[in-house]
Protein backbone atom coordinates (compact mmCIF):
# COMPACT_ATOMS: atom_id res chain seq x y z
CA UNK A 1 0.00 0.00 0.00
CA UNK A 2 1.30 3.60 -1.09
CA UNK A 3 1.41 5.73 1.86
CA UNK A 4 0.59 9.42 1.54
CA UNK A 5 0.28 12.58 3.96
CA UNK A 6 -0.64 11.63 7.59
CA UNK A 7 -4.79 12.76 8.09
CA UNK A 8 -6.84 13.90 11.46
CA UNK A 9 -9.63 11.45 12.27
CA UNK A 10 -12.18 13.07 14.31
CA UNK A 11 -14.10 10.43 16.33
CA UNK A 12 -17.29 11.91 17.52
CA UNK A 13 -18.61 8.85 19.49
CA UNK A 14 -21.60 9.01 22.28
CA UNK A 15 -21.16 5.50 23.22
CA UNK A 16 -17.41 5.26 25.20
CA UNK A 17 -17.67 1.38 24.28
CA UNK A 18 -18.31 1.80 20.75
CA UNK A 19 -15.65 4.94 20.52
CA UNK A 20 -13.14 1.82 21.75
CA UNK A 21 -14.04 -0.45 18.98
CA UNK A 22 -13.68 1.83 16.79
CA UNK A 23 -9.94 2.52 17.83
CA UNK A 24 -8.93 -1.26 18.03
CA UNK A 25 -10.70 -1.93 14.28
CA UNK A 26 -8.34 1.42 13.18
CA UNK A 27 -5.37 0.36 15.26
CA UNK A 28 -5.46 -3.38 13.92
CA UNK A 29 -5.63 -1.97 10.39
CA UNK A 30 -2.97 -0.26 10.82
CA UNK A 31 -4.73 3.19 10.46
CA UNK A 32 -3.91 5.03 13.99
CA UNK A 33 -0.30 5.82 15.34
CA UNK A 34 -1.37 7.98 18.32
């Protein structure tokens, strides 16, 4: 995969569970360094 400039990601999440499964499906794809 080509990597290009580093983007923001603003996760607006109302649910603090779902907020976290969000991170670990963006983190296990390789898609969040922070």
């Amino acid at each position: 995969m080509k990597k290009g400039k580093p983007v923001n990601i603003l996760l607006v999440e109302d649910n603090e569970d779902h907020a976290e499964l969000t991170l670990r499906a963006l983190r296990s794809n390789n898609l969040i360094n922070e």
